[in-house]
Protein backbone atom coordinates (compact mmCIF):
# COMPACT_ATOMS: atom_id res chain seq x y z
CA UNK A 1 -37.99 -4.31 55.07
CA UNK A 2 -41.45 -3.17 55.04
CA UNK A 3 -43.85 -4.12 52.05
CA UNK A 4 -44.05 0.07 51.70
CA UNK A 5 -40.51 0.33 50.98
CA UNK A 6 -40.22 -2.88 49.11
CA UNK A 7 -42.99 -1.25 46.72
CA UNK A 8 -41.08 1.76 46.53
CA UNK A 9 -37.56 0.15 45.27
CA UNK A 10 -39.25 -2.27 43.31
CA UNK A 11 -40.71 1.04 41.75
CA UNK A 12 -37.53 2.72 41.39
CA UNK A 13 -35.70 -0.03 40.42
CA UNK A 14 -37.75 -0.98 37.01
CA UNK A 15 -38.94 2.41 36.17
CA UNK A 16 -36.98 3.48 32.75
CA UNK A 17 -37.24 5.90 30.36
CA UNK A 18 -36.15 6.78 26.89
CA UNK A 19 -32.87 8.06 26.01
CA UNK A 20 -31.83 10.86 23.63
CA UNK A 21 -28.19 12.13 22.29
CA UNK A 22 -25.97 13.10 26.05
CA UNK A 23 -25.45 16.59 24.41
CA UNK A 24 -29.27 17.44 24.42
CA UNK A 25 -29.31 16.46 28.35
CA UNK A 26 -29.41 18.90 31.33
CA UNK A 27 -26.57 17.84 33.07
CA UNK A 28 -28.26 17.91 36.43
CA UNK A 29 -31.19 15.61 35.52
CA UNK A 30 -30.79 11.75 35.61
CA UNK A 31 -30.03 9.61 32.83
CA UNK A 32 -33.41 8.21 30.96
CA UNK A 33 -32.67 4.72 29.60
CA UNK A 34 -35.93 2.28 27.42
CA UNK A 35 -38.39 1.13 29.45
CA UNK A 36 -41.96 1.16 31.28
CA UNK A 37 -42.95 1.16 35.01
CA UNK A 38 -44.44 -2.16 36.59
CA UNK A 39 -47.43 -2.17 38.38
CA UNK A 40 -46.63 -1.56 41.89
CA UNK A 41 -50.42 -1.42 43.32
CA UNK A 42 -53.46 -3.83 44.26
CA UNK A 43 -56.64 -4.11 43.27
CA UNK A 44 -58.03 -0.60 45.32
CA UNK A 45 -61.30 0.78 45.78
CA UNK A 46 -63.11 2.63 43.71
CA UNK A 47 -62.44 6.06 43.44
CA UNK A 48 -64.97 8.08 44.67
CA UNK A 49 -64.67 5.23 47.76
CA UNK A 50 -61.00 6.41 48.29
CA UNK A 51 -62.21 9.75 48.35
CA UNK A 52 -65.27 9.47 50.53
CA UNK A 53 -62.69 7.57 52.95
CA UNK A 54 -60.36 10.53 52.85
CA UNK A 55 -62.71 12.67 53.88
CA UNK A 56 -64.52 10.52 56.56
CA UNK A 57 -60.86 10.31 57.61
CA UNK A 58 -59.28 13.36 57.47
CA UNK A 59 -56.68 12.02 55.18
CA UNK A 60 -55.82 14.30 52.31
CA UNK A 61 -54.36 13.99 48.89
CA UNK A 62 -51.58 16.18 47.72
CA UNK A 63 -52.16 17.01 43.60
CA UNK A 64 -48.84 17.73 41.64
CA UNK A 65 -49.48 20.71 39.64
CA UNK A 66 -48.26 19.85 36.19
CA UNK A 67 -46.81 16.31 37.11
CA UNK A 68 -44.50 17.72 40.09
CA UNK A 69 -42.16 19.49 37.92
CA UNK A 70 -38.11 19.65 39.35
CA UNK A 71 -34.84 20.64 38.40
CA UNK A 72 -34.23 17.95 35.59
CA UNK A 73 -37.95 17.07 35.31
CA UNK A 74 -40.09 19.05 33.17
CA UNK A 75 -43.49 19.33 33.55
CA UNK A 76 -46.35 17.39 31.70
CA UNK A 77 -44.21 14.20 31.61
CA UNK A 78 -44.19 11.04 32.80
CA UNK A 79 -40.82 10.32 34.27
CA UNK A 80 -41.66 13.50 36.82
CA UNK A 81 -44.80 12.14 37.89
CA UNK A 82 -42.77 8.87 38.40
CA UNK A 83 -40.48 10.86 40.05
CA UNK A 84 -43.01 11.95 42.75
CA UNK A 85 -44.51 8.90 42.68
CA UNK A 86 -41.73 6.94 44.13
CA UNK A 87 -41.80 9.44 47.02
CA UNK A 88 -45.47 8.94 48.04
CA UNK A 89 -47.17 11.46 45.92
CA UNK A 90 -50.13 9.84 43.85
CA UNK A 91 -52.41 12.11 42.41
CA UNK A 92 -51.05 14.79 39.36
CA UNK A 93 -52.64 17.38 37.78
CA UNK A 94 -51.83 17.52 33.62
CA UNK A 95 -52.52 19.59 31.06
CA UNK A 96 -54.38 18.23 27.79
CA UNK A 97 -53.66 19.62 23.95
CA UNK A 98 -54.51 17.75 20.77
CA UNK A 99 -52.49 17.87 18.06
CA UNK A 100 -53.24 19.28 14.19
CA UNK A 101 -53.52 15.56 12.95
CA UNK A 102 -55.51 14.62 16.22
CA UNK A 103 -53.29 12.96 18.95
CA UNK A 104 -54.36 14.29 22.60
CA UNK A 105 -50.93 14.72 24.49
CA UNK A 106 -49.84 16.77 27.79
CA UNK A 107 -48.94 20.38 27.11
CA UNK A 108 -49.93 23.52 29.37
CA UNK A 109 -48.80 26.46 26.73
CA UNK A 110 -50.46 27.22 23.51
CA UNK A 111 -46.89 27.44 22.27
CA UNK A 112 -44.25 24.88 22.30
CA UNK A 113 -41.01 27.48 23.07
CA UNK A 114 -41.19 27.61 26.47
CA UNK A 115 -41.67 23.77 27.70
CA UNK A 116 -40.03 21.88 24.45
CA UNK A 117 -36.95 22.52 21.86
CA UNK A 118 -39.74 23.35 19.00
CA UNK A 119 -41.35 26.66 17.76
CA UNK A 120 -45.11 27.61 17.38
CA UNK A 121 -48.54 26.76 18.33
CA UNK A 122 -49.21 23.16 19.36
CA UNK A 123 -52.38 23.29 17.06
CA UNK A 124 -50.00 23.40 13.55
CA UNK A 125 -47.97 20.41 14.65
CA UNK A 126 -48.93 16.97 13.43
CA UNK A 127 -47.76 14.14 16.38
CA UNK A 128 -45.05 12.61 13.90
CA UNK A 129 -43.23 15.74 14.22
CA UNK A 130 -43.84 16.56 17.98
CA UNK A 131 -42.27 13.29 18.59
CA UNK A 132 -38.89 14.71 17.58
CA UNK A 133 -38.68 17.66 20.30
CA UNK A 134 -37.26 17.05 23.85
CA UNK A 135 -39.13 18.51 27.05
CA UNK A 136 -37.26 21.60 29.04
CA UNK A 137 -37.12 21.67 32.71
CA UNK A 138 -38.78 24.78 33.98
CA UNK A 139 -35.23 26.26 34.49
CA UNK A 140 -34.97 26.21 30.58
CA UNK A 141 -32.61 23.13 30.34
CA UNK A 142 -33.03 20.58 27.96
CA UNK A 143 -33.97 17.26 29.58
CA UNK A 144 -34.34 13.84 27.87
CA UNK A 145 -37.46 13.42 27.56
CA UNK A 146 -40.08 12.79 25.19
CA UNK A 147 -43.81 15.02 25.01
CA UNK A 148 -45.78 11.80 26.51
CA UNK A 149 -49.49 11.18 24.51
CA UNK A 150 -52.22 10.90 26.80
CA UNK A 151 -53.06 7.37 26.12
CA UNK A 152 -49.14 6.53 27.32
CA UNK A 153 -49.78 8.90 30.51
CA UNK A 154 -53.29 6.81 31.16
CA UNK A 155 -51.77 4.04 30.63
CA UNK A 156 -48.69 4.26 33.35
CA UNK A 157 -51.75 5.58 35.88
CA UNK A 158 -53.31 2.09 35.32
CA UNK A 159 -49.90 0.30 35.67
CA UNK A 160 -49.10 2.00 39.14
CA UNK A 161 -52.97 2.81 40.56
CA UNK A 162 -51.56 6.82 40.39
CA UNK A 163 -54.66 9.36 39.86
CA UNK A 164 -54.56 12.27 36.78
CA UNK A 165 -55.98 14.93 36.98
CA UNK A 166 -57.16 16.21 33.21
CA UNK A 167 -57.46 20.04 32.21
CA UNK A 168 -58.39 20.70 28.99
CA UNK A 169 -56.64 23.02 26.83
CA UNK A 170 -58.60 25.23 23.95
CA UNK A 171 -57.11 22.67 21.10
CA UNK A 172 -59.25 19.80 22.32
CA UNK A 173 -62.83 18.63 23.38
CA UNK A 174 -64.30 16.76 27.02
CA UNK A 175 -65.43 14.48 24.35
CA UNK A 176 -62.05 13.96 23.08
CA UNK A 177 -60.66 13.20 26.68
CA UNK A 178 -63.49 11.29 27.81
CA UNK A 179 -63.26 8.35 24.97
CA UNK A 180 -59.40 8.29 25.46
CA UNK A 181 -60.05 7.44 29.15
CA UNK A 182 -62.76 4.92 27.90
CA UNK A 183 -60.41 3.49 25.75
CA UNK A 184 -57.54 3.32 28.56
CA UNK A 185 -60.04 1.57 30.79
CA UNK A 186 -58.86 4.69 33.45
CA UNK A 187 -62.13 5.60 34.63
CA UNK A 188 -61.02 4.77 38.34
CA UNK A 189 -57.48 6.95 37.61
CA UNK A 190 -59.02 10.13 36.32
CA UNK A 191 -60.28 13.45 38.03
CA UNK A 192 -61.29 15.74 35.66
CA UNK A 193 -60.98 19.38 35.53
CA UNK A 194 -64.36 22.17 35.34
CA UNK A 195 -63.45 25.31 35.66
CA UNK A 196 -67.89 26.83 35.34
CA UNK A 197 -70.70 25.04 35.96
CA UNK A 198 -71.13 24.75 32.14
CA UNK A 199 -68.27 22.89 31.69
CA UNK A 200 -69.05 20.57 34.62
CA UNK A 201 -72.55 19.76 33.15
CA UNK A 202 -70.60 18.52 29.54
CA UNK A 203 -68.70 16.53 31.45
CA UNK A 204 -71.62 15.31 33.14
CA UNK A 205 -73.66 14.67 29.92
CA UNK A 206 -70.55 12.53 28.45
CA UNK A 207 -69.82 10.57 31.71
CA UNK A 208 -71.63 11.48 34.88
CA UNK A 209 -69.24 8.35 36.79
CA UNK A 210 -66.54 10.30 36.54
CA UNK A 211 -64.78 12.19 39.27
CA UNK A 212 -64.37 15.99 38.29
CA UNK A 213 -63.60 19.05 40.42
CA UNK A 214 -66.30 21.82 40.32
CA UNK A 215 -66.02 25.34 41.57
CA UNK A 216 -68.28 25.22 45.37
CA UNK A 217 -68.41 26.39 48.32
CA UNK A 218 -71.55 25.31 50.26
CA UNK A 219 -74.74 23.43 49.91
CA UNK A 220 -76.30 25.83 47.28
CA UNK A 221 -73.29 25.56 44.73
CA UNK A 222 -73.78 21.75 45.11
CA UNK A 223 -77.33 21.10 44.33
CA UNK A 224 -76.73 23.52 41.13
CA UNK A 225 -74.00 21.37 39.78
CA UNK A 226 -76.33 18.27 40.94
CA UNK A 227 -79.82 19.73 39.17
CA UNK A 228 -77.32 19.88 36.43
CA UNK A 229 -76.61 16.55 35.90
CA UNK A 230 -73.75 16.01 38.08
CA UNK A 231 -73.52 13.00 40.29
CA UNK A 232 -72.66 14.21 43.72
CA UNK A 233 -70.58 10.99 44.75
CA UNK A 234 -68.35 11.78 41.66
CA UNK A 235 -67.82 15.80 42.88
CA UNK A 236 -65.25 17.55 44.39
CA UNK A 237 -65.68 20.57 45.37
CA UNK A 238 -62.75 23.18 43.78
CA UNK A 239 -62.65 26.49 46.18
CA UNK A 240 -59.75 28.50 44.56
CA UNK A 241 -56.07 29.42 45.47
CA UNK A 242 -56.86 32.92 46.97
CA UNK A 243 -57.17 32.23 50.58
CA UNK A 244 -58.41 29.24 52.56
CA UNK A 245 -62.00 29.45 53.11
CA UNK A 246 -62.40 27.06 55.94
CA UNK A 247 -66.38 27.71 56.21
CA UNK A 248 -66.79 26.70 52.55
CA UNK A 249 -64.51 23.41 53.65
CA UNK A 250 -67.08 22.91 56.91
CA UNK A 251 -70.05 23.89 54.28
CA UNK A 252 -69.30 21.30 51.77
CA UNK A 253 -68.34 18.60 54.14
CA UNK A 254 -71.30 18.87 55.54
CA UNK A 255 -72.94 17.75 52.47
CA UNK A 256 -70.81 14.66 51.85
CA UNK A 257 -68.26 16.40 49.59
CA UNK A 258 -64.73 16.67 49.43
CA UNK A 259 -62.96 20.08 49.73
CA UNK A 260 -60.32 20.54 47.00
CA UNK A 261 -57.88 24.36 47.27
CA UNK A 262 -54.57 24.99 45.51
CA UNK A 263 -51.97 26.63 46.91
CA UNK A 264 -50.11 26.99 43.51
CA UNK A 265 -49.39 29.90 41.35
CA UNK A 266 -47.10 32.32 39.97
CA UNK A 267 -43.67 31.65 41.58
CA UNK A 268 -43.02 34.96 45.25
CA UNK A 269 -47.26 34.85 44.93
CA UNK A 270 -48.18 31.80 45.07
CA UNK A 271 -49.13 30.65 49.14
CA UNK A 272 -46.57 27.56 48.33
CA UNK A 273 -44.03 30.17 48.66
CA UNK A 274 -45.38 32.32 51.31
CA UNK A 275 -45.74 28.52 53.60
CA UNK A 276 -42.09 27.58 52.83
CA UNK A 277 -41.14 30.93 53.43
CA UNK A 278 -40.22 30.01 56.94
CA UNK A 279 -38.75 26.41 56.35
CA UNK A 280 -41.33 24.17 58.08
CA UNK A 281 -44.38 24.44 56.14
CA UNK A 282 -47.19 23.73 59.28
CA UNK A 283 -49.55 25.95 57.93
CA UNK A 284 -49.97 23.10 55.24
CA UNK A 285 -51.22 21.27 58.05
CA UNK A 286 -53.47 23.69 59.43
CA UNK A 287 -55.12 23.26 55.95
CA UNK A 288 -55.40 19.37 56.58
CA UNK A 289 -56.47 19.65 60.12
CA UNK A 290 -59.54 22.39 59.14
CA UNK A 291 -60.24 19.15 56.84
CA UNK A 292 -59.33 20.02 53.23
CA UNK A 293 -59.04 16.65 51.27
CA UNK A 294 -56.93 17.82 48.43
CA UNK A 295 -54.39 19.98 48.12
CA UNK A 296 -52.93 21.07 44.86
CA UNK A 297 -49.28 22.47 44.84
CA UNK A 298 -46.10 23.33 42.96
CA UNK A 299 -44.16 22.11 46.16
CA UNK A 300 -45.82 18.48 46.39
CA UNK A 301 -43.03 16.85 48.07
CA UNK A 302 -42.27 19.73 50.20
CA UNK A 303 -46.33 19.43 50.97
CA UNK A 304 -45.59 15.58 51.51
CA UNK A 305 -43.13 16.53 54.10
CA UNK A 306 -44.93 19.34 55.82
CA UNK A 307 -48.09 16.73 56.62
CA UNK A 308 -49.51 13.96 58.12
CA UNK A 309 -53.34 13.62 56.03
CA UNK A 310 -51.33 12.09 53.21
CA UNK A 311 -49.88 9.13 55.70
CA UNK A 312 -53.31 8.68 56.69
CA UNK A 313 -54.29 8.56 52.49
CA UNK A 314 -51.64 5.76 52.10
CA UNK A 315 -52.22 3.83 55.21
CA UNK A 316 -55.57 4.30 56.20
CA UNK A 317 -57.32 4.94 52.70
CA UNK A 318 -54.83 2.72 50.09
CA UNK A 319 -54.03 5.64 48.15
C-alpha cells in the first residue's frame, strides 16, 4: 500500500463525529458517532511557499465552496470538509457569523431556517442555544450534525494541515477572525476573504502575514492593494466567476501572483454546471493548463476528477 492511501484510511478510519437521536437523521447520510480527526500531515511549508510552488508549477488547488457540501453533508461543517478531505480535496471556503453572546461559528445565511432546524437571525441567538439545532443538507434533510465554532473548525485544519478559507459575514469583525486564528495558532491554515480593496487593507492593518484573496487582474490592481499595505507574497489574486479571463491569469502571473476564479454559483448558472453539462468536465482543465492556481467550486470532487494541477498540488507541492 502506498503511504498516500495509508494516510487516507488512517484518515477515514479515526475520523468521528457526534451523534444525535436516529429520528432527526437524513436517512441517506452516514452515521456520526464521538470523536476528532488525527493528524494525518507533516510538518509542510509555509503557506505562501505552497502557493508560490503551485504556481511556479502549474499545480492548482481546488477550494470547496462552503466545506464541499453533499447529499447528507451540509454545508459549513466539519464532517463535509472531512468528507472531501479524505478524497484529496484540501482547501475549503467557510462562511463566518458571530453569535449575540459573541462565539464566531460557520454560517452563510443571516437566518438560521434554511441551513439548521432553528428560526431567526443568527445575531439574536446566544451559542448555548445554537448548540441545540442540527445542520440540514442542502436538499432540506436533517443531518446529524452539530453548527461547528470556528475555533473547533481551526482547530481540525491544524490537526490535518487542510487550508480555510474565511468570509466574513455582517455579524462579525476581521478583528474578530483574526485573534481567533491567533489564538488557534492557524496562521499557516487560513486564506482570508476581501471582497474591495478596503477590506483587503483592514486585513492588512491587523495581519499583513496572512494569505487573503483580493479582487486583481493585472499589475496595476496589485501595486494598489500593495501601496495599501498588503504584502504581495501573502496575495492572491480573486478575478470573479463570470468568465475566465486568461489575460488577467497571464497579467498577474507575471507579477509573481497566484490567479484565484470560481466557477460556483446559483445552481443551471453557475459554469460548474455548464462544465459537467457534458459528463467529462475538460474545460476544468483548460482552466489549469491557461495556469489558474485556484479554483473555487460547488463540484470539488467532480473538479478533483476532471484534473491533473491538483495531483501535481499533492505530489509535487505537499498540499
Amino acid at each position: 500500500m502506498s503511504q498516500s492511501a495509508a494516510v487516507s484510511l488512517c484518515a477515514i478510519a479515526l475520523f468521528l463525529v457526534a451523534c444525535s437521536p436516529e429520528s432527526e437523521i437524513y436517512e441517506g447520510a452516514p452515521s456520526p458517532v464521538a470523536g476528532k480527526p488525527t493528524p494525518v500531515s507533516a510538518e509542510r511549508a509555509s503557506l505562501p511557499e505552497i502557493f508560490d510552488c503551485l504556481r511556479e508549477n502549474k499545480g492548482t488547488a481546488i477550494a470547496a465552496h462552503r466545506g464541499g457540501p453533499y447529499p447528507g453533508y451540509p454545508e459549513n461543517a466539519i464532517e463535509t470538509m472531512q468528507y472531501n478531505f479524505d478524497r484529496g480535496v484540501r482547501v475549503f471556503e467557510i462562511d463566518i457569523a458571530e453569535s449575540q453572546d459573541g462565539v464566531l461559528f460557520l454560517m452563510h445565511d443571516r437566518s438560521l431556517t434554511r441551513t439548521t432546524t432553528g428560526e431567526g437571525f443568527v445575531a439574536e441567538w446566544d451559542w448555548t442555544d445554537l448548540q441545540t439545532l442540527r445542520l440540514r443538507d442542502n436538499n432540506g434533510e436533517v443531518t446529524g450534525f452539530d453548527i461547528p465554532s470556528l475555533s473547533d473548525a481551526l482547530e481540525w485544519a491544524v490537526e490535518t494541515g487542510a487550508i480555510v478559507e474565511l468570509d466574513k459575514k455582517p455579524t462579525t469583525s476581521f478583528a474578530n477572525i483574526v485573534s481567533a486564528v491567533e489564538a488557534a495558532g492557524a496562521e499557516d491554515n487560513v486564506i482570508m476573504i476581501s471582497y474591495n480593496d478596503d477590506q483587503a487593507f483592514e486585513i492588512a492593518r491587523i495581519n499583513p502575514d496572512l494569505m487573503m484573496t483580493a479582487s486583481a487582474f493585472g499589475g496595476r490592481d496589485i501595486r494598489k492593494l500593495v501601496d495599501g499595505g498588503v504584502n504581495q507574497d501573502s496575495l492572491i489574486a480573486w478575478t470573479g466567476t463570470n468568465e475566465p479571463d486568461f489575460a488577467a491569469w497571464d497579467r498577474v502571473l507575471d507579477e509573481g501572483v497566484e490567479a484565484a476564479f470560481g466557477t460556483l454559483g446559483r445552481p443551471g448558472e453557475r459554469l460548474d454546471d455548464t462544465y459537467l453539462a457534458d459528463g467529462n468536465g475538460s474545460e476544468f482543465q483548460a482552466l489549469v493548463d491557461a495556469g489558474l492556481t485556484l479554483i473555487a467550486t460547488d463540484a470539488p470532487l467532480e473538479v478533483a476528477e476532471a484534473i491533473n494541477g491538483d495531483d501535481i498540488a499533492a505530489e509535487v507541492c505537499g498540499l
